[in-house]
N, C-alpha and C. Protein backbone atom coordinates (compact mmCIF):
# COMPACT_ATOMS: atom_id res chain seq x y z
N UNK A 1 0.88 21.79 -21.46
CA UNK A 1 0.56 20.54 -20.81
C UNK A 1 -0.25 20.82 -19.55
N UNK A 2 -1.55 20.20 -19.31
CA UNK A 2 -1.90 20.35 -17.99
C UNK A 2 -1.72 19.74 -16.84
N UNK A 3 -1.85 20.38 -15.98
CA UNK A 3 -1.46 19.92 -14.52
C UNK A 3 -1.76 19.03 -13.84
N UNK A 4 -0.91 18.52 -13.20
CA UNK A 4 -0.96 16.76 -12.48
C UNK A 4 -1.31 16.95 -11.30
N UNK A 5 -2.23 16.27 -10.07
CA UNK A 5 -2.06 16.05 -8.88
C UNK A 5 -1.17 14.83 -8.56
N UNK A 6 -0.43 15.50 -7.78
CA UNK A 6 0.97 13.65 -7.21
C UNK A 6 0.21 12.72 -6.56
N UNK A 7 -0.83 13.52 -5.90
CA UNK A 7 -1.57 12.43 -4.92
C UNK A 7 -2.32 11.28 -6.14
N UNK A 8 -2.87 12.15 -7.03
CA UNK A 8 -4.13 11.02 -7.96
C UNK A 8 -3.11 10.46 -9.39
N UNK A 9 -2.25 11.39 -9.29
CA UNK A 9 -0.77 10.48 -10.18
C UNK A 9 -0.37 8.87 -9.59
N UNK A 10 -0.10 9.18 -8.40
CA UNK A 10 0.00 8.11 -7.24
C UNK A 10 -0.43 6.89 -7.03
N UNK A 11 -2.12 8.03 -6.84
CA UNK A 11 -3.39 7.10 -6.85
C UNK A 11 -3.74 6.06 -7.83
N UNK A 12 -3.18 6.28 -8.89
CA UNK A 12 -3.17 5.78 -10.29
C UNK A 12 -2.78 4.70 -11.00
N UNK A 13 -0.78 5.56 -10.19
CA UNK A 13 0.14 4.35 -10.54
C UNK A 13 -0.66 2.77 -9.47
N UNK A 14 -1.04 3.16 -8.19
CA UNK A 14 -1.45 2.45 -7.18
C UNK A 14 -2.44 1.62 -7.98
N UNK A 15 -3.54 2.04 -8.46
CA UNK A 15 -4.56 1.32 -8.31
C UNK A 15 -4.27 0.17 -9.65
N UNK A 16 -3.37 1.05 -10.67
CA UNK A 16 -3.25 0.11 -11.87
C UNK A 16 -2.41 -1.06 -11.53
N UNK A 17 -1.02 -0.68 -10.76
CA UNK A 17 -0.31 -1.82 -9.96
C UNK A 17 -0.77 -2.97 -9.44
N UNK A 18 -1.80 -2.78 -8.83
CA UNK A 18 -2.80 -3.73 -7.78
C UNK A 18 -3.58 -4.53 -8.70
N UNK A 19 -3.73 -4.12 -9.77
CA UNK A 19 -4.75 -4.65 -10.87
C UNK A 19 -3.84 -5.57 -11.24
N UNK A 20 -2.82 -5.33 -11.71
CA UNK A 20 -1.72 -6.24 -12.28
C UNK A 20 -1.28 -7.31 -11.74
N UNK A 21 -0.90 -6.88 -9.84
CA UNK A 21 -0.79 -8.37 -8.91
C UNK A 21 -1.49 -9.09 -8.49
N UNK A 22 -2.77 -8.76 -8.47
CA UNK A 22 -3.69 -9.21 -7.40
C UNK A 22 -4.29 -10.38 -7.55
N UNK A 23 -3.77 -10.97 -8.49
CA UNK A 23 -4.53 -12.46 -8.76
C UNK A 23 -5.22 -12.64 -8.29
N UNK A 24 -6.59 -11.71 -8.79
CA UNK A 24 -8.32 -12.14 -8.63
C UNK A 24 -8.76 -11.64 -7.12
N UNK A 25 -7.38 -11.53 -6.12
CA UNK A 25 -8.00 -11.28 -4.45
C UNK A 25 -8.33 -9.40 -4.87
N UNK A 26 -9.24 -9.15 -3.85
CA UNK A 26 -9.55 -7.96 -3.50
C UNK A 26 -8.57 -6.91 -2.59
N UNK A 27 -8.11 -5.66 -2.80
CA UNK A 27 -7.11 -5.08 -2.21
C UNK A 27 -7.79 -3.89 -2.28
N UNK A 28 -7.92 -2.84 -1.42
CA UNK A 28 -7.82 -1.27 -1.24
C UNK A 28 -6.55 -0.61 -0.54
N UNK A 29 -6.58 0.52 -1.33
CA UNK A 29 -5.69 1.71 -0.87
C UNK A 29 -5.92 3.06 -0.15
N UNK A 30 -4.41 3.99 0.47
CA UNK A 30 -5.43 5.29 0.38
C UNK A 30 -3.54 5.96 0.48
N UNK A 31 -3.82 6.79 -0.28
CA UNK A 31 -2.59 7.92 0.14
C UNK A 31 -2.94 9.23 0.50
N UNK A 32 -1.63 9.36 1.80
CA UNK A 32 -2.45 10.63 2.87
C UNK A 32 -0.86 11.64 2.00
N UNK A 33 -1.08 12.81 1.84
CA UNK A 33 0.38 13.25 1.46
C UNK A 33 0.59 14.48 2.83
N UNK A 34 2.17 14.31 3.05
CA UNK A 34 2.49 15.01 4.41
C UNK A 34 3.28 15.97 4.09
N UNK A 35 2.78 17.27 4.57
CA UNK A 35 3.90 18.34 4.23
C UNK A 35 4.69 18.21 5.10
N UNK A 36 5.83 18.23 4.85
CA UNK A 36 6.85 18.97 5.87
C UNK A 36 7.82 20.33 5.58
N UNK A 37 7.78 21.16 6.24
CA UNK A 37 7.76 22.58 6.15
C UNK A 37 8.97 23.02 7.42
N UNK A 38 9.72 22.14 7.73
CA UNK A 38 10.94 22.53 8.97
C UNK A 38 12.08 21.79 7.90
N UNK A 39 13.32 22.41 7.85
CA UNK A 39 13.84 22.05 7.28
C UNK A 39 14.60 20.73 8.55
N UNK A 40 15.44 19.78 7.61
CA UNK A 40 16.15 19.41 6.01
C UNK A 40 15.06 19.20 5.41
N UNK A 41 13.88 19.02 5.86
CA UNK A 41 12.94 17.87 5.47
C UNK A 41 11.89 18.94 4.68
N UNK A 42 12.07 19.78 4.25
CA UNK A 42 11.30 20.58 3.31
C UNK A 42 10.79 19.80 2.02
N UNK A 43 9.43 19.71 2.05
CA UNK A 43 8.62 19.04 0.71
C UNK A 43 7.08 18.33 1.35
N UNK A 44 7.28 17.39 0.44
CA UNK A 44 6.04 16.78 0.46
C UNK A 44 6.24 15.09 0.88
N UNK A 45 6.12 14.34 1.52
CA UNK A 45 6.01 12.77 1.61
C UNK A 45 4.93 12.00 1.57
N UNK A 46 4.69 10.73 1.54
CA UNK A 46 3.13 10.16 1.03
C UNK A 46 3.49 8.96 2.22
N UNK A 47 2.36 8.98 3.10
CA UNK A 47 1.80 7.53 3.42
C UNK A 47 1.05 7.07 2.48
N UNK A 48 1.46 5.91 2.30
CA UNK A 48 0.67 4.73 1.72
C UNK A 48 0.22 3.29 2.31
N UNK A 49 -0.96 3.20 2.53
CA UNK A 49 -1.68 1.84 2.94
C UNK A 49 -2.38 0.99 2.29
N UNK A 50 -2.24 -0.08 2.19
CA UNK A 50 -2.71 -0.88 1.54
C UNK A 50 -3.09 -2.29 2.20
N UNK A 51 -4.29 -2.64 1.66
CA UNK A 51 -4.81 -3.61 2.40
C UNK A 51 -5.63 -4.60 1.48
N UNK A 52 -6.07 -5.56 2.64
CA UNK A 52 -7.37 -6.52 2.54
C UNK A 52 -8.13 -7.06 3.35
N UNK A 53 -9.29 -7.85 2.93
CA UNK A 53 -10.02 -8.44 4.38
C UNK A 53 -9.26 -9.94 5.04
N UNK A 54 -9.40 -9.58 6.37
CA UNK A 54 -8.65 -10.81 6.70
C UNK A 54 -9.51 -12.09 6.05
N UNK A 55 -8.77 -13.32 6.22
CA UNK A 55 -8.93 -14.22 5.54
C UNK A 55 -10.63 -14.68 6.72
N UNK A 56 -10.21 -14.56 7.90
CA UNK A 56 -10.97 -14.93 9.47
C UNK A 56 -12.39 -13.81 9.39
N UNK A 57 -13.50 -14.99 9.17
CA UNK A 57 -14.76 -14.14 9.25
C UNK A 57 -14.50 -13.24 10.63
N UNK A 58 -14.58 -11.72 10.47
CA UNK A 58 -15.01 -10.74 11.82
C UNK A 58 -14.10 -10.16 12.31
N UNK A 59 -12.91 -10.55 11.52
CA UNK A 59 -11.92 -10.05 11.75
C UNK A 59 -11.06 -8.74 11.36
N UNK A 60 -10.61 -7.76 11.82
CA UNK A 60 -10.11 -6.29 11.19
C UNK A 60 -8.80 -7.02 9.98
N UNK A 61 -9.40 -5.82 8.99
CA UNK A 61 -8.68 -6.21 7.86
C UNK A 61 -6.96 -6.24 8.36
N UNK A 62 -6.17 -6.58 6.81
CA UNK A 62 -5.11 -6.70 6.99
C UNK A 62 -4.03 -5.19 6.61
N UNK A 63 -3.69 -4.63 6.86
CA UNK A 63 -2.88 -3.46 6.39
C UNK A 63 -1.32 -3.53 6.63
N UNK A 64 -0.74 -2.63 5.58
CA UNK A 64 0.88 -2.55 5.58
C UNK A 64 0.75 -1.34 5.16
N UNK A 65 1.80 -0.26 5.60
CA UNK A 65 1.61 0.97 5.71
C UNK A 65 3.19 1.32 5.17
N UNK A 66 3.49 1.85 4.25
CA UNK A 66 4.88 2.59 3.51
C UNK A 66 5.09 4.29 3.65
N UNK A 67 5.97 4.57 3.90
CA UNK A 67 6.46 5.75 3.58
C UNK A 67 6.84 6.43 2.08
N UNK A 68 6.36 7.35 1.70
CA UNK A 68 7.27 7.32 0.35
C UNK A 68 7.86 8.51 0.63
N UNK A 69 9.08 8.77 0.48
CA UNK A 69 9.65 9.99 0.76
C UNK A 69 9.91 10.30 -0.25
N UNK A 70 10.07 10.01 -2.01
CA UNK A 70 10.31 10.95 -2.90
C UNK A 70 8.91 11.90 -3.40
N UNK A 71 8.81 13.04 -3.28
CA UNK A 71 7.95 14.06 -3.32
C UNK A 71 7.35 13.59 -4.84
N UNK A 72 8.30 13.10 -5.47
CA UNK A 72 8.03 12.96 -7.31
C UNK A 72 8.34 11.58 -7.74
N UNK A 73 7.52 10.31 -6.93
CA UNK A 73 7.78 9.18 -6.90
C UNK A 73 8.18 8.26 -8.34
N UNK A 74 9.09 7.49 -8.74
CA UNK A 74 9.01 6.93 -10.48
C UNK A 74 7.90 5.41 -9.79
N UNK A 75 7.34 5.45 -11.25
CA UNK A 75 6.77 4.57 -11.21
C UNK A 75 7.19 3.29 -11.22
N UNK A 76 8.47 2.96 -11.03
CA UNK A 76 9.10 1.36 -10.74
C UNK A 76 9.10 1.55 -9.07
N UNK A 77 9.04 2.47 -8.47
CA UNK A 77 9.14 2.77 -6.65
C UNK A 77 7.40 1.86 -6.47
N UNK A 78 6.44 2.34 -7.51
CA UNK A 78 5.32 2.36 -6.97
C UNK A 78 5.03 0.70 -7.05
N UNK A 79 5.40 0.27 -7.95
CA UNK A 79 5.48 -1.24 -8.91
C UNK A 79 6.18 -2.74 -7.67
N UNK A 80 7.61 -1.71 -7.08
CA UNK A 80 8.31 -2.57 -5.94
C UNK A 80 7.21 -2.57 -4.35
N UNK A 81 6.58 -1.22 -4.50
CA UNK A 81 5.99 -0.99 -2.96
C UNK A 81 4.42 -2.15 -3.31
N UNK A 82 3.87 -2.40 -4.09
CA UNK A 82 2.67 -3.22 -4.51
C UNK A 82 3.04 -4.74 -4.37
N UNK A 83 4.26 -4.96 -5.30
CA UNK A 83 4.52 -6.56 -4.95
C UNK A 83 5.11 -6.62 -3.79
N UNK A 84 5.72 -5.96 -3.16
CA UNK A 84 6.36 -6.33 -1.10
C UNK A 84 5.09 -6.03 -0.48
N UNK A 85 4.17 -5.17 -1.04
CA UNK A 85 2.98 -5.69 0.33
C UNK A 85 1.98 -6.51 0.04
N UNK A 86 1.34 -6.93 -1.54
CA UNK A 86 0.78 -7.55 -1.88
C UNK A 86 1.31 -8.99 -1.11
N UNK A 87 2.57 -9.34 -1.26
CA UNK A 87 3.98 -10.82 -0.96
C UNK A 87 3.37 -10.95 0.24
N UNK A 88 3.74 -9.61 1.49
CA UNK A 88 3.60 -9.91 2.72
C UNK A 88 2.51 -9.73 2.86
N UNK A 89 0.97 -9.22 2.41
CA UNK A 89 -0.11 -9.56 2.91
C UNK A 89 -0.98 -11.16 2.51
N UNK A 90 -0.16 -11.53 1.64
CA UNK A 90 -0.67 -13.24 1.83
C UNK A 90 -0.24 -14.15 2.01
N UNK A 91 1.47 -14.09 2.03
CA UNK A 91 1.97 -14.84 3.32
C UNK A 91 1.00 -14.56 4.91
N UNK A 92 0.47 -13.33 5.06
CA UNK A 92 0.36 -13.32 6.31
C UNK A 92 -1.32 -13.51 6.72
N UNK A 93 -1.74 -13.82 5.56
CA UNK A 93 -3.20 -14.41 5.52
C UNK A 93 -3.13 -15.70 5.73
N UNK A 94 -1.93 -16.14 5.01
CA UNK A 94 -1.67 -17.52 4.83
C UNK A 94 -1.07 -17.92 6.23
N UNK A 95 -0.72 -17.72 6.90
CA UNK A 95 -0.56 -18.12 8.10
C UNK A 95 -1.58 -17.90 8.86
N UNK A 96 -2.67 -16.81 9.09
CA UNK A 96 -3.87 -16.86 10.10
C UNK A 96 -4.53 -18.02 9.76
N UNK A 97 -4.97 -18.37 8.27
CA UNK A 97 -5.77 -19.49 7.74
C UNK A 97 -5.12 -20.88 8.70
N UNK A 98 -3.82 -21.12 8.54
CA UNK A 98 -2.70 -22.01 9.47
C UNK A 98 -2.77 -22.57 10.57
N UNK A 99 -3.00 -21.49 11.15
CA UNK A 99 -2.58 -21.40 12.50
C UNK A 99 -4.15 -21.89 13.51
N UNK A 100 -3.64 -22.31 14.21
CA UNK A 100 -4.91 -23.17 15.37
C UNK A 100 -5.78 -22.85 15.51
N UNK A 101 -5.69 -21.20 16.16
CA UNK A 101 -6.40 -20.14 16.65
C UNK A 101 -6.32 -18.94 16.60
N UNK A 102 -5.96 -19.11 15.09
CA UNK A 102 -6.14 -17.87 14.00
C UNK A 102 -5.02 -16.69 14.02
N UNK A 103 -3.69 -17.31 14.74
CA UNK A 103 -3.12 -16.35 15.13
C UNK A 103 -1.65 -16.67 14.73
N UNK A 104 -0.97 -16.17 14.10
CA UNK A 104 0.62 -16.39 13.44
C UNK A 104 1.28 -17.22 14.65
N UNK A 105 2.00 -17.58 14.43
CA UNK A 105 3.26 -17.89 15.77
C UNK A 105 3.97 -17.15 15.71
């Protein structure tokens, strides 16, 4: 069997996930993977970010940023982390659009 990268395994589960929720809006990703090499914490962990453009012409996009701490993530981890930030990044579009002066309460 040949060999996997976790990062573009990741990258994968990520990008196909996003395809699945995204009802038609536009989303990018990026996973950074972090060694850690002092113990307890011996392995590998993944930031994950995920985003979009704010709804507000000129405005810096929107991002939510996860930890993944299993080194060998299952793909239902990757499936839950897509719909909680996909959820909270358009609730939270949906409130700039809202709001007076473009700004949540």
């Amino acid at each position: 069997m040949p060999a996997v990268s976790l990062v573009r395994e990741l990258e994968g589960w990520l990008a196909e996930e996003i395809g699945r929720q995204c009802l038609g809006e536009a989303y990018k990703f990026a996973v950074h993977p972090v060694t850690m090499v002092a113990p307890p914490e011996n392995g590998i962990r993944y930031n994950v970010m995920i985003g979009r453009a704010s709804p507000l012409l000129g405005q810096a996009p929107l991002l939510i940023g996860y930890a993944v701490t299993n080194p060998f993530p299952a793909r239902e981890l990757v499936t839950a982390v897509v719909a909680d930030a996909l959820g909270k990044l358009r609730v939270l579009a949906g409130e700039l659009l809202a709001a007076p002066n473009g700004k949540p309460a």
